[in-house]
C-alpha atoms as a PDB file:
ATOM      1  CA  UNK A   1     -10.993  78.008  30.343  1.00  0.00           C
ATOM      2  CA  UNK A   2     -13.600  78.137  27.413  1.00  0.00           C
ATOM      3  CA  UNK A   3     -15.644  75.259  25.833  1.00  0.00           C
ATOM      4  CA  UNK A   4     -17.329  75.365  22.807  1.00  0.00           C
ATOM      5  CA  UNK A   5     -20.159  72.990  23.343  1.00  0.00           C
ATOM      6  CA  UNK A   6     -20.808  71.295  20.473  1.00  0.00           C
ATOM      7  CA  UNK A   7     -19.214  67.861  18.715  1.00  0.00           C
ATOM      8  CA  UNK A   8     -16.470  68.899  16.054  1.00  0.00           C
ATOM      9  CA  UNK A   9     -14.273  67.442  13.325  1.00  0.00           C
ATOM     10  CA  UNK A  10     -11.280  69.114  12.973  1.00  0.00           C
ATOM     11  CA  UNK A  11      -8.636  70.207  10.327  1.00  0.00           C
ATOM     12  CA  UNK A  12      -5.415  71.815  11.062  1.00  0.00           C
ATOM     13  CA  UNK A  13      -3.750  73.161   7.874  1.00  0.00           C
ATOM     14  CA  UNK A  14      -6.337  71.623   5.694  1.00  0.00           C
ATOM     15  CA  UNK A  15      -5.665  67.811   7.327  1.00  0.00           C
ATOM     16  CA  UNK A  16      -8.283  65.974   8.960  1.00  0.00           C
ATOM     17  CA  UNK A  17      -8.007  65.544  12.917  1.00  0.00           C
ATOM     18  CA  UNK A  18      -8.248  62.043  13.881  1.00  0.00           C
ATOM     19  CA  UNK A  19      -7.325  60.442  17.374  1.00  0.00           C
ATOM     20  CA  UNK A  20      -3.869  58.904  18.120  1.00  0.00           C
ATOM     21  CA  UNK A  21      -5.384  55.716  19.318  1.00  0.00           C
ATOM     22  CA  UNK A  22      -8.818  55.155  18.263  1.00  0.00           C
ATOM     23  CA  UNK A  23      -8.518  57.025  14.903  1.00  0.00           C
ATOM     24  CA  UNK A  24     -12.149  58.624  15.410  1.00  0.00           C
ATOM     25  CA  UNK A  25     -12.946  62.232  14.002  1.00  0.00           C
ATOM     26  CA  UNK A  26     -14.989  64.070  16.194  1.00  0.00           C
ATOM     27  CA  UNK A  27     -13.616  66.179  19.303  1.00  0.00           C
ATOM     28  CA  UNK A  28     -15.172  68.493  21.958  1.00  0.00           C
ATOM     29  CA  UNK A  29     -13.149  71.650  22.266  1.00  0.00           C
ATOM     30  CA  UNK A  30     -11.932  73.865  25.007  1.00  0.00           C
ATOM     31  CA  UNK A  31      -9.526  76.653  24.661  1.00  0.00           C
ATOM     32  CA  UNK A  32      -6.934  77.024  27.795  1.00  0.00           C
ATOM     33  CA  UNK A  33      -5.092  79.731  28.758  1.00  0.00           C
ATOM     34  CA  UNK A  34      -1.890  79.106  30.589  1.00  0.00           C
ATOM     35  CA  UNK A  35       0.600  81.954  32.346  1.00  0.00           C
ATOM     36  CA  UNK A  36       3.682  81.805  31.401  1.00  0.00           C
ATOM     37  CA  UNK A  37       7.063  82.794  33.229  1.00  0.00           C
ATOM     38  CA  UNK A  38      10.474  83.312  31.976  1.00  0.00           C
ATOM     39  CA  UNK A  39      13.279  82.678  34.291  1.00  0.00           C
ATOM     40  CA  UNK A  40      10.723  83.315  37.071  1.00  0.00           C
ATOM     41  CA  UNK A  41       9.529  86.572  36.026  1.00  0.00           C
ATOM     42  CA  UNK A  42       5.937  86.678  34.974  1.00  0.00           C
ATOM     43  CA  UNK A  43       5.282  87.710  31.301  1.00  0.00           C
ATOM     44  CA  UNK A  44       1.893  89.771  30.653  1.00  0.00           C
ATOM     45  CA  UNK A  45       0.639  87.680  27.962  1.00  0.00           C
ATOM     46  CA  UNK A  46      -0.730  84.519  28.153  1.00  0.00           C
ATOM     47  CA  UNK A  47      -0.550  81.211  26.229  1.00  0.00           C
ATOM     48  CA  UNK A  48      -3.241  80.039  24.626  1.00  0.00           C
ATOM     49  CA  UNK A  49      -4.197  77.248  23.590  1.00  0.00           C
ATOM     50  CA  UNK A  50      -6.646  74.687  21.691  1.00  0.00           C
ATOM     51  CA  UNK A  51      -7.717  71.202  23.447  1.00  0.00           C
ATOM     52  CA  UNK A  52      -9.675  68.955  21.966  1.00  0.00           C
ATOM     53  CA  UNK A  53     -11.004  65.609  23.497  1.00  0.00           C
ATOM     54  CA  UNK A  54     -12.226  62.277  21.596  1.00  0.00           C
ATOM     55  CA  UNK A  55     -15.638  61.562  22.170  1.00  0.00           C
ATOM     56  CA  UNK A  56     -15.168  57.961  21.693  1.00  0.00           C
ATOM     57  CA  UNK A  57     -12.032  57.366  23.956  1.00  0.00           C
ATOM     58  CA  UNK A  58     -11.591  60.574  25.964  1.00  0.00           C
ATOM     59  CA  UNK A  59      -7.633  61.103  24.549  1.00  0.00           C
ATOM     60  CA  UNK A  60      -6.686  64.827  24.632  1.00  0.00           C
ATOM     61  CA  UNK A  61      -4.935  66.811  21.968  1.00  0.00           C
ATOM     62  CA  UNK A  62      -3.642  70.126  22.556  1.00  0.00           C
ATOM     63  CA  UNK A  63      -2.527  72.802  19.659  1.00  0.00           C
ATOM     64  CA  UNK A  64      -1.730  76.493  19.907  1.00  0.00           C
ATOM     65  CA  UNK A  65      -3.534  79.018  18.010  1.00  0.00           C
ATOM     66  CA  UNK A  66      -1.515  79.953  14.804  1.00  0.00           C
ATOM     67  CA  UNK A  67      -2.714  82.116  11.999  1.00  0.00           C
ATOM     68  CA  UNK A  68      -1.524  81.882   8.308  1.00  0.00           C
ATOM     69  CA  UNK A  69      -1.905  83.902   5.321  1.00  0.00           C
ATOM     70  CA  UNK A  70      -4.561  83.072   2.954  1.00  0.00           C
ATOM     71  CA  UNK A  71      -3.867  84.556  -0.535  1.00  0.00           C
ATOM     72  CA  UNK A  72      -7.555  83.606  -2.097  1.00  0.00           C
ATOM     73  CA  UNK A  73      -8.375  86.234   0.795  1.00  0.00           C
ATOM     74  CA  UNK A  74      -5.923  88.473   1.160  1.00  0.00           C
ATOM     75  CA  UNK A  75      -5.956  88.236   5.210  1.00  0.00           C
ATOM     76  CA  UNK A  76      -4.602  86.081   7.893  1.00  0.00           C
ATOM     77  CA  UNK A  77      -7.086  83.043   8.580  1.00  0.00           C
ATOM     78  CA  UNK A  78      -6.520  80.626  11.497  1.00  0.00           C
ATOM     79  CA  UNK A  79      -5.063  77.212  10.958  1.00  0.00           C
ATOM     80  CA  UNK A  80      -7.790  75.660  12.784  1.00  0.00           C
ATOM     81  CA  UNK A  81     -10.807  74.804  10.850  1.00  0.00           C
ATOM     82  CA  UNK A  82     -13.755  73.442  13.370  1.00  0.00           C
ATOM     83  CA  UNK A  83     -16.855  71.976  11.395  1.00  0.00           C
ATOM     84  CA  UNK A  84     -19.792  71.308  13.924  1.00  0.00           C
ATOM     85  CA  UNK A  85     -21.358  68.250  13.620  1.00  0.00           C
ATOM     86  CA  UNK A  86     -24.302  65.782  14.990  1.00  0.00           C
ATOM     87  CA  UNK A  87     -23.144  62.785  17.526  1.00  0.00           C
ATOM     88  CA  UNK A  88     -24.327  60.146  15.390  1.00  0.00           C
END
């Protein structure tokens, strides 16, 4: 496991991050990486994925890395945008 330290809003495909039950905006992050096993054989690569945690009421989120194709750049660009920011 990984953590960014830092306080973070968050856009996924452009859209603001906000929490299921509190509706705040800011997140610490940690990026997971989970084995995975297919009818129980191991597979070599792992899953990986994105948590983030409110800061207000601890509720986790978790999304899997995806890139898309950004045609103002020509190149593949995650969907994951994180914007540090001061807990204020």
């Amino acid at each position: 496991m990984v953590r960014r330290r830092g306080i973070y809003e968050i856009k996924i495909r452009g859209q603001q991050l906000t929490c299921s039950f509190c509706k705040h905006n800011r997140f610490t992050h940690r990026e997971v990486y989970m084995d995975l096993w297919a009818l129980g054989e191991k597979v070599e690569e792992q899953l990986t994925m994105q948590s983030f945690s409110c800061i207000k009421c601890g509720d986790i989120r978790f999304f899997q890395e995806k890139n898309r194709f950004d045609q103002t750049l020509k190149k593949h660009v995650s969907i994951i945008e994180y914007m540090e920011v001061n807990n204020e």
